[in-house]
N, C-alpha and C. Protein backbone atom coordinates (compact mmCIF):
# COMPACT_ATOMS: atom_id res chain seq x y z
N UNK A 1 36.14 37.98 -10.23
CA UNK A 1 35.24 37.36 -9.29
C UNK A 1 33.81 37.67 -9.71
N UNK A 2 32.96 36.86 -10.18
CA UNK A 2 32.09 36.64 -10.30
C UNK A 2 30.72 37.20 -9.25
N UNK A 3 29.32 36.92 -9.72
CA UNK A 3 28.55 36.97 -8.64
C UNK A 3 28.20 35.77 -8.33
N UNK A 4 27.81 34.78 -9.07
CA UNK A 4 27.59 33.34 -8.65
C UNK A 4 28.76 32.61 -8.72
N UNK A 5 29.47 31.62 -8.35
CA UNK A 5 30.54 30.64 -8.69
C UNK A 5 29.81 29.47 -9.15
N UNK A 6 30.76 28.69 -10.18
CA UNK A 6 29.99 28.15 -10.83
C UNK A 6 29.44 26.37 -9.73
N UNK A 7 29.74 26.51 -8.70
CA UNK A 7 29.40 25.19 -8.17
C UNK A 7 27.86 25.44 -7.95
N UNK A 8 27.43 26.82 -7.72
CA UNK A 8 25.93 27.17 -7.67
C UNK A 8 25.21 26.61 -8.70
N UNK A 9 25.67 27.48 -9.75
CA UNK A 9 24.71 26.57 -10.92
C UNK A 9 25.15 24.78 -11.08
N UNK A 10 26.10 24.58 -10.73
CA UNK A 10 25.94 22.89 -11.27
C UNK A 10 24.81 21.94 -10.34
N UNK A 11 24.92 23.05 -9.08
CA UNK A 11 24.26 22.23 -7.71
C UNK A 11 22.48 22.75 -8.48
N UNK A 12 22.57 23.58 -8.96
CA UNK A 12 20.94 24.20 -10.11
C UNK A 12 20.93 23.45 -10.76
N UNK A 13 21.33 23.44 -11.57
CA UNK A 13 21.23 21.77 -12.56
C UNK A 13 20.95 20.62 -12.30
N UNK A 14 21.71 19.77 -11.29
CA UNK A 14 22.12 18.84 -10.87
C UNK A 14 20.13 19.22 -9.54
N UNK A 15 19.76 20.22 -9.00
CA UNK A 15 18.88 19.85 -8.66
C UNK A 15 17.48 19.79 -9.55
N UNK A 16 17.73 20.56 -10.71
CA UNK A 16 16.35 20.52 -11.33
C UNK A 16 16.49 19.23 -12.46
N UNK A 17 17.37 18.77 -12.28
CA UNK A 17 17.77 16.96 -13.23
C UNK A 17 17.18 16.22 -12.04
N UNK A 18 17.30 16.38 -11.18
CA UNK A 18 16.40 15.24 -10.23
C UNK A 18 15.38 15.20 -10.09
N UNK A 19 15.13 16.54 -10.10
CA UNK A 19 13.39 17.25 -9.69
C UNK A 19 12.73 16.20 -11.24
N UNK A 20 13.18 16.54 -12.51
CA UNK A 20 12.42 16.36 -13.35
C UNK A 20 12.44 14.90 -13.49
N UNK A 21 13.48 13.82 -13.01
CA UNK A 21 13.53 12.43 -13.18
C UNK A 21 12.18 12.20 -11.93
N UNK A 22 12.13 12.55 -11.10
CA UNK A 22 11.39 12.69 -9.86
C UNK A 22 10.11 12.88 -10.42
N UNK A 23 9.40 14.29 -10.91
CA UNK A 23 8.67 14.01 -11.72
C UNK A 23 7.42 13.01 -12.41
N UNK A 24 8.83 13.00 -13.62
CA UNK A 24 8.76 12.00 -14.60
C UNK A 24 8.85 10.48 -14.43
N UNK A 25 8.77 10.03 -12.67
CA UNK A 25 8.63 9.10 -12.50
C UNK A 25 7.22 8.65 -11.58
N UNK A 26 7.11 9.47 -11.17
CA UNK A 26 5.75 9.80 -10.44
C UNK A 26 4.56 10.09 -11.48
N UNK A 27 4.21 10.96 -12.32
CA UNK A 27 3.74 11.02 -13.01
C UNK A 27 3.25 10.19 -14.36
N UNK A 28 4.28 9.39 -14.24
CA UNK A 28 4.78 8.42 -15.13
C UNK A 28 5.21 8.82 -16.49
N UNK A 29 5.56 7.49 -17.43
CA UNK A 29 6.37 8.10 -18.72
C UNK A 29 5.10 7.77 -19.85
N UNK A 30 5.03 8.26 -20.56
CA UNK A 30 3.83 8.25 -21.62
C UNK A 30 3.77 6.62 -22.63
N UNK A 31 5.49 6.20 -22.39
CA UNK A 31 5.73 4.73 -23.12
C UNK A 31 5.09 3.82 -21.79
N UNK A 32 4.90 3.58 -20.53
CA UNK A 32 4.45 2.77 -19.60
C UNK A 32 2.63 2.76 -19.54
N UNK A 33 2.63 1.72 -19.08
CA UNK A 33 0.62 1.77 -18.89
C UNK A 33 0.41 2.13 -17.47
N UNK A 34 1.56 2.03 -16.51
CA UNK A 34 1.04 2.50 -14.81
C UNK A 34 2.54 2.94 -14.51
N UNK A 35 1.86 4.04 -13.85
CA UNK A 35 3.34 5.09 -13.34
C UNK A 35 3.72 4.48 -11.80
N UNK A 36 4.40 5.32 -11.27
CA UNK A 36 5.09 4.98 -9.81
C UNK A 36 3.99 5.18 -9.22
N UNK A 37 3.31 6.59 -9.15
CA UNK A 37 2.25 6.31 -8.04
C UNK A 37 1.13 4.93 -8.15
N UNK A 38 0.51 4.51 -9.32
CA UNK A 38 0.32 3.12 -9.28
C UNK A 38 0.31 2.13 -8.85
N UNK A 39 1.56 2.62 -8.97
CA UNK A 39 2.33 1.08 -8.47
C UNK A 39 2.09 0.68 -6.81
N UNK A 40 2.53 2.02 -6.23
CA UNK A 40 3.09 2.04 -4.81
C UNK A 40 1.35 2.53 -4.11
N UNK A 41 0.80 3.10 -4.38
CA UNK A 41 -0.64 3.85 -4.01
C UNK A 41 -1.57 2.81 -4.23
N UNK A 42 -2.68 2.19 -3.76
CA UNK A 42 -3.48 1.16 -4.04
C UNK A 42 -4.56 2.55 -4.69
N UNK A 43 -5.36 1.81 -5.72
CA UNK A 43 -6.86 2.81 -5.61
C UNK A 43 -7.99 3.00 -4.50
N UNK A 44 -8.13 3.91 -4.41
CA UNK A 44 -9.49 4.13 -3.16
C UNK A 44 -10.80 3.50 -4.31
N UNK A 45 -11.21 2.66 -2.69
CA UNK A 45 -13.03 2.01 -2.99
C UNK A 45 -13.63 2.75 -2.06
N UNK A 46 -14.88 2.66 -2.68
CA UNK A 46 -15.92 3.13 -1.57
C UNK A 46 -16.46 2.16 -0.61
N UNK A 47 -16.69 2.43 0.28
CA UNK A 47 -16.86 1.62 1.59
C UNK A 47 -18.65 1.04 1.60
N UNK A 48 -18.56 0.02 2.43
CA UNK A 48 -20.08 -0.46 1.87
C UNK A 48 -21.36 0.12 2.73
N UNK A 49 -22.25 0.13 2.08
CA UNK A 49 -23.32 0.62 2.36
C UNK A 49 -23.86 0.30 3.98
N UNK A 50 -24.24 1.43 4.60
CA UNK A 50 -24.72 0.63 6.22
C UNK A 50 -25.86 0.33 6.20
N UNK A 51 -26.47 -0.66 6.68
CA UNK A 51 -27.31 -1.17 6.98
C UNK A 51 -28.76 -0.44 7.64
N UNK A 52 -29.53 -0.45 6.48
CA UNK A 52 -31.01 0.40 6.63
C UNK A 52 -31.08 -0.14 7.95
N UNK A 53 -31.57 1.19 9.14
CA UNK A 53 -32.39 1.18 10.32
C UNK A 53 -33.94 1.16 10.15
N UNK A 54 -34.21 1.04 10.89
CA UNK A 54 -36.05 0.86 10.80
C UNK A 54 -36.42 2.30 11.28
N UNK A 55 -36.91 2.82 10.64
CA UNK A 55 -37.43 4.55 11.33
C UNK A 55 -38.15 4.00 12.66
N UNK A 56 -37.84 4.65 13.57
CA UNK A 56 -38.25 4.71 14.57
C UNK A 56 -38.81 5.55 15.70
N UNK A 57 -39.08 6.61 14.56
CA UNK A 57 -39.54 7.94 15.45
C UNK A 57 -40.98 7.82 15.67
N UNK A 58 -41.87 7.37 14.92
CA UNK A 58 -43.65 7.53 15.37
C UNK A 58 -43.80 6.12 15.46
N UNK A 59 -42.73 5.14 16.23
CA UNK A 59 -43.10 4.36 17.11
C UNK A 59 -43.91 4.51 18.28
N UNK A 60 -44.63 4.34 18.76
CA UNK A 60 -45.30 4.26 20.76
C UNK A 60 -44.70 3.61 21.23
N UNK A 61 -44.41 4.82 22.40
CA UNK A 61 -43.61 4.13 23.53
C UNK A 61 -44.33 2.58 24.01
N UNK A 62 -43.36 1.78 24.86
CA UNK A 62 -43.64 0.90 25.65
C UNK A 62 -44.55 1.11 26.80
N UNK A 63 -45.58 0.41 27.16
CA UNK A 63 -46.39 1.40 28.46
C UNK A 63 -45.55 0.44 29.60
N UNK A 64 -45.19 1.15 30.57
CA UNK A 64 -44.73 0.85 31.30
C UNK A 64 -46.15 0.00 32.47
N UNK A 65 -46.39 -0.63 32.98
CA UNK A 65 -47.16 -1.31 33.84
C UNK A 65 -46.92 -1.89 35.40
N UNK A 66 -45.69 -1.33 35.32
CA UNK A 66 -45.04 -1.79 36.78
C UNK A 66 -45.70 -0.69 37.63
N UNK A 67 -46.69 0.65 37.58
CA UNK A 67 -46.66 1.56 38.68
C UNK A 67 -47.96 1.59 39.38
């Protein structure tokens, strides 16, 4: 009797064979021009510029004339 049985390591194997197809598909393969994330991920744009305000701090007030 063993310390590991061997279904441990096949289930080790069998998870780091996925991990690396997983990976290697995300990352993409060096023979492709656009990987999975590519594909599925749009690219970020930058958003458009807002619209210059008019400084408005050493404006004068409105005189009020109603008093």
């Amino acid at each position: 009797m063993g310390l590991f049985k061997p279904d441990l390591y096949r289930a080790l194997g069998l998870g780091f064979v996925l991990g690396c197809a997983a990976l290697f598909a995300v990352m993409g393969s060096p023979f492709s021009h656009k990987s999975l994330a590519e594909q599925v991920i749009p690219s970020a744009t930058a958003a458009t510029a807002a619209p210059a305000l008019p400084d408005q701090t050493l404006v004068p007030a409105e005189q009020d004339n109603t008093r």
